[in-house]
Protein backbone atom coordinates (compact mmCIF):
# COMPACT_ATOMS: atom_id res chain seq x y z
CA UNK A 1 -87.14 39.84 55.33
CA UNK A 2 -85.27 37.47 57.41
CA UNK A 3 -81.92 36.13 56.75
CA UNK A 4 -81.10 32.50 57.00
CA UNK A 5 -77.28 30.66 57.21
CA UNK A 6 -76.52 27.02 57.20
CA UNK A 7 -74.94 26.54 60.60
CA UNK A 8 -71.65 25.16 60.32
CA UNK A 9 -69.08 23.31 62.61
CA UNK A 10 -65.77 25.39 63.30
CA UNK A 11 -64.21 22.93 60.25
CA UNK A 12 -66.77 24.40 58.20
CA UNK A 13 -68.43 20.94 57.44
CA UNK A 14 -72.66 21.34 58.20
CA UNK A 15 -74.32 20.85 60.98
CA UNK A 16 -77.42 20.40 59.39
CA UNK A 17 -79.27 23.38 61.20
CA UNK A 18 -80.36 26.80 59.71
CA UNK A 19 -80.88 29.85 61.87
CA UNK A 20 -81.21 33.60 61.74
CA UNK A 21 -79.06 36.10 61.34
CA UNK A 22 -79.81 37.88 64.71
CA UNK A 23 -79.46 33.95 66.38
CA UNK A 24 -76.43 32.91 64.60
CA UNK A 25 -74.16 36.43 65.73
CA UNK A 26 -76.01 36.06 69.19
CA UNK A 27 -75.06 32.49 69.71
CA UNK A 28 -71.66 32.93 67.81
CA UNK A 29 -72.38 30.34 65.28
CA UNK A 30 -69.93 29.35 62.39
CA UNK A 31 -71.62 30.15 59.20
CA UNK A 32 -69.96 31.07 55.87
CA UNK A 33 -69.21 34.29 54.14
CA UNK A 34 -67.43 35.28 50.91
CA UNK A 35 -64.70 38.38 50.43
CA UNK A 36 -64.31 39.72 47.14
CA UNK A 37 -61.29 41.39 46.32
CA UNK A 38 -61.63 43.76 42.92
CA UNK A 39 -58.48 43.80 41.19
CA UNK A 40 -57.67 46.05 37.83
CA UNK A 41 -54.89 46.01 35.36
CA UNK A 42 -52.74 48.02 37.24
CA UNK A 43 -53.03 46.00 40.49
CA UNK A 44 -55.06 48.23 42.20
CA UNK A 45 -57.47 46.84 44.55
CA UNK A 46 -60.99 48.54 45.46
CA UNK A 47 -62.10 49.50 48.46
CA UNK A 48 -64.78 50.14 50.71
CA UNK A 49 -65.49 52.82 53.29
CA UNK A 50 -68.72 50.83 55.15
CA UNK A 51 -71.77 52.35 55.54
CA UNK A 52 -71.82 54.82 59.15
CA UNK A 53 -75.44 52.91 60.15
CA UNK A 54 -73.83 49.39 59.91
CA UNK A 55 -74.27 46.94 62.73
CA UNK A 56 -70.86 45.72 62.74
CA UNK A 57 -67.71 47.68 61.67
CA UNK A 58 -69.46 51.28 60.83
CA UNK A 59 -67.28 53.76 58.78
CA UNK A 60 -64.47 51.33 58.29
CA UNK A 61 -62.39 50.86 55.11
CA UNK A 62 -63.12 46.83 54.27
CA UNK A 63 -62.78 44.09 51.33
CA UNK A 64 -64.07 45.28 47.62
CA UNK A 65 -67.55 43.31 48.67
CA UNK A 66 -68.44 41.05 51.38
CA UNK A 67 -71.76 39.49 52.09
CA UNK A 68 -72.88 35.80 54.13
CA UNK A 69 -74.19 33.06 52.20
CA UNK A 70 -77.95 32.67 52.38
CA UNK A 71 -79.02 28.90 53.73
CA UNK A 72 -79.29 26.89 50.25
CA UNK A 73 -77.09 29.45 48.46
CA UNK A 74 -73.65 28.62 47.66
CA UNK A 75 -70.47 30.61 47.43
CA UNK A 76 -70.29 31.44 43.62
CA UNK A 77 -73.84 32.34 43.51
CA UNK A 78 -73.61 34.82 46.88
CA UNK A 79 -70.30 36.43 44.91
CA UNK A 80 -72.25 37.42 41.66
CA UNK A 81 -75.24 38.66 44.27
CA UNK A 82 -73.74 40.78 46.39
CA UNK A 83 -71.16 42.56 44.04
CA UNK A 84 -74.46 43.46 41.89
CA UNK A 85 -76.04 44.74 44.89
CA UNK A 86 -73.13 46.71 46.63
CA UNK A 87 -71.76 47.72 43.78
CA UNK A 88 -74.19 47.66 40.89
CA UNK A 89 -71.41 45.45 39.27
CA UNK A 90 -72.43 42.24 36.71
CA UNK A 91 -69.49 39.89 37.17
CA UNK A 92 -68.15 37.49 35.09
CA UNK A 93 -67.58 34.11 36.66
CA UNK A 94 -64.84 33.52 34.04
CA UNK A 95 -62.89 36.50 35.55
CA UNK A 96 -63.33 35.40 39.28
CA UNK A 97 -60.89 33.42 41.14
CA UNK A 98 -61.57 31.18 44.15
CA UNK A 99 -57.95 32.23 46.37
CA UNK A 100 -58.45 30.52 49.83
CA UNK A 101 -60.61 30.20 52.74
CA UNK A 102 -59.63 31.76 55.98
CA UNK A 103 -61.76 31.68 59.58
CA UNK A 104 -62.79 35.34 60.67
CA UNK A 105 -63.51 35.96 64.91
CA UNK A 106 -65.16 38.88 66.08
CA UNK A 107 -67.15 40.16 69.45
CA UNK A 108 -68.85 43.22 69.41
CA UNK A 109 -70.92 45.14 71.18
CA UNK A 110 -69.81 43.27 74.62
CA UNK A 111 -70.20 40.11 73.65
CA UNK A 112 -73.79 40.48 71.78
CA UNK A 113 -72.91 40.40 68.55
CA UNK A 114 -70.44 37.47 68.20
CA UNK A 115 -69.12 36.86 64.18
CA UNK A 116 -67.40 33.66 63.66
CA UNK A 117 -66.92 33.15 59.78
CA UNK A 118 -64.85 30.62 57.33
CA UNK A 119 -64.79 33.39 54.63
CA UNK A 120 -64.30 32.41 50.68
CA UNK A 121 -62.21 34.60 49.47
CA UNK A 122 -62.11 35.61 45.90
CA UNK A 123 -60.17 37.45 43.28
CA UNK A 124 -62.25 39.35 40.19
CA UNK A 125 -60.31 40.59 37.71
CA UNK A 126 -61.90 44.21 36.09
CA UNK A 127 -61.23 47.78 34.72
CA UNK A 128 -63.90 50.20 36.13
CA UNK A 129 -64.03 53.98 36.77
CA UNK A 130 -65.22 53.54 40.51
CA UNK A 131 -66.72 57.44 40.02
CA UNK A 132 -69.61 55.17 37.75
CA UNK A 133 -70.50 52.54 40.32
CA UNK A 134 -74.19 52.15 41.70
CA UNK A 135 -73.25 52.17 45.68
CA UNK A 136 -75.72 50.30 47.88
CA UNK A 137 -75.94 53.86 50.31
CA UNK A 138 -77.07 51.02 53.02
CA UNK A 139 -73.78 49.00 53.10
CA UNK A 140 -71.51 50.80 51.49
CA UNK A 141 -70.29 54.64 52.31
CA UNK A 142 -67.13 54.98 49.61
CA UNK A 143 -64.89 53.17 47.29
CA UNK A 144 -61.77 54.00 45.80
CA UNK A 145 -58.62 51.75 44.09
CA UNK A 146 -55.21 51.64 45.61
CA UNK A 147 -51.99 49.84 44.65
CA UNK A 148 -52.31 46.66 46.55
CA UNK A 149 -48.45 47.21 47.40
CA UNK A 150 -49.66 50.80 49.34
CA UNK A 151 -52.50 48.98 50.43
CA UNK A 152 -50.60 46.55 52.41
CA UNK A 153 -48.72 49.79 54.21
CA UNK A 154 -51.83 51.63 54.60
CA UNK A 155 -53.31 48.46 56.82
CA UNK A 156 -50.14 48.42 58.67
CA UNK A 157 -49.67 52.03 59.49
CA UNK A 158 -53.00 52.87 60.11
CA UNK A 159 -54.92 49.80 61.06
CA UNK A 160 -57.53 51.14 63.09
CA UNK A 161 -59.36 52.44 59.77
CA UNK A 162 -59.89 49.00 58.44
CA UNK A 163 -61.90 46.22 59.53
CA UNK A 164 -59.33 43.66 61.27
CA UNK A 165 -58.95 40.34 58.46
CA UNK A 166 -54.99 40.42 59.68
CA UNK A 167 -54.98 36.14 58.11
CA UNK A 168 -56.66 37.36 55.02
CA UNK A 169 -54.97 40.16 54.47
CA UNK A 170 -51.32 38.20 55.04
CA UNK A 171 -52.78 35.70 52.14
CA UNK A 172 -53.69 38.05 49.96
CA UNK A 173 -50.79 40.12 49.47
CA UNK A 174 -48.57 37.54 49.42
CA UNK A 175 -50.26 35.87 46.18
CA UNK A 176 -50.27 39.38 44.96
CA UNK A 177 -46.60 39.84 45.97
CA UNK A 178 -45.76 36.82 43.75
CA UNK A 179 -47.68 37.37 41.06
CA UNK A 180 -46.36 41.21 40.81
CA UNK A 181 -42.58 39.98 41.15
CA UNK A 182 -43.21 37.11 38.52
CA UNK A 183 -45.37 40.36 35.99
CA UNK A 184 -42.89 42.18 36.54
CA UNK A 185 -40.07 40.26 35.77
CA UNK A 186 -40.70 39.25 32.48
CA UNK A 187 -41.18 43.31 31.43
């Protein structure tokens, strides 16, 4: 089955067009995407080792879930979707945060495969033994939890094993950074 996005402007506002997934990364269309971040108790984030026969980013460590938004679709609906198919995970929207949107740039494969994404990213909060999960063998490889603190050190030291979202990850930890100080400050 074919994949369709809404074709956006580089603002992210609609440009009224729909195209394929193959035509949108060939013509290096803005279209829009959302990140999920899993989060537990113990501010640990998830992780995910993608799949070795991905197009884009093979055998990298990446967001909790990612996935683009269908034509039609909107954000919420593609972040309840794709976490139940990647992960065999049944959110609750009450325990999902909206954080920020952040524009994503990537060529690949010489300048064939050409991502350019305004990516919603989101915060879920949940307590899960990721040994129980329901992986989606097709997109994703692994998962594991790490401290969002050694997280942030892993990314910097060894950068090459993680998909490049250097803006996103900047954002990220420092919401998580202030939230952590502010926790654990009133301990």
């Amino acid at each position: 089955m074919t994949e369709y996005f809404d074709i956006l402007d580089q603002n992210g506002k609609s440009t009224g067009k729909t195209k394929s997934r193959a035509e949108a990364h060939k013509a290096g269309d803005w279209h829009r995407t959302v990140h999920v971040w899993i989060i537990n108790s113990r501010q640990e984030l998830l992780i995910q080792r993608r799949s070795p026969s991905l197009e884009a980013h093979p055998n990298l460590w990446d967001i909790s879930v990612a996935g683009h938004i269908s034509a039609g679709e909107d954000s919420m609906a593609t972040v309840l979707k794709e976490t139940k198919e990647e992960l065999g995970i049944k959110l609750d929207p009450k325990n999902i945060e909206y954080l920020f949107t952040v524009k994503h740039q990537c060529i690949l494969k010489d300048g064939a495969f050409i991502s350019n994404h305004l990516n919603d990213v989101y915060l879920a909060h949940l307590d899960f033994d990721p040994n129980q999960l329901l992986l989606q063998k097709e997109e994703v490889a692994e998962v594991k939890f790490v401290h969002f603190m050694e997280l942030q050190k892993m990314i910097s030291e060894k950068g090459a094993d993680f998909v490049r979202h250097d803006d996103e990850y900047a954002k990220l930890f420092a919401i998580l950074g202030k939230r952590s100080w502010q926790e654990n400050k009133h301990v």
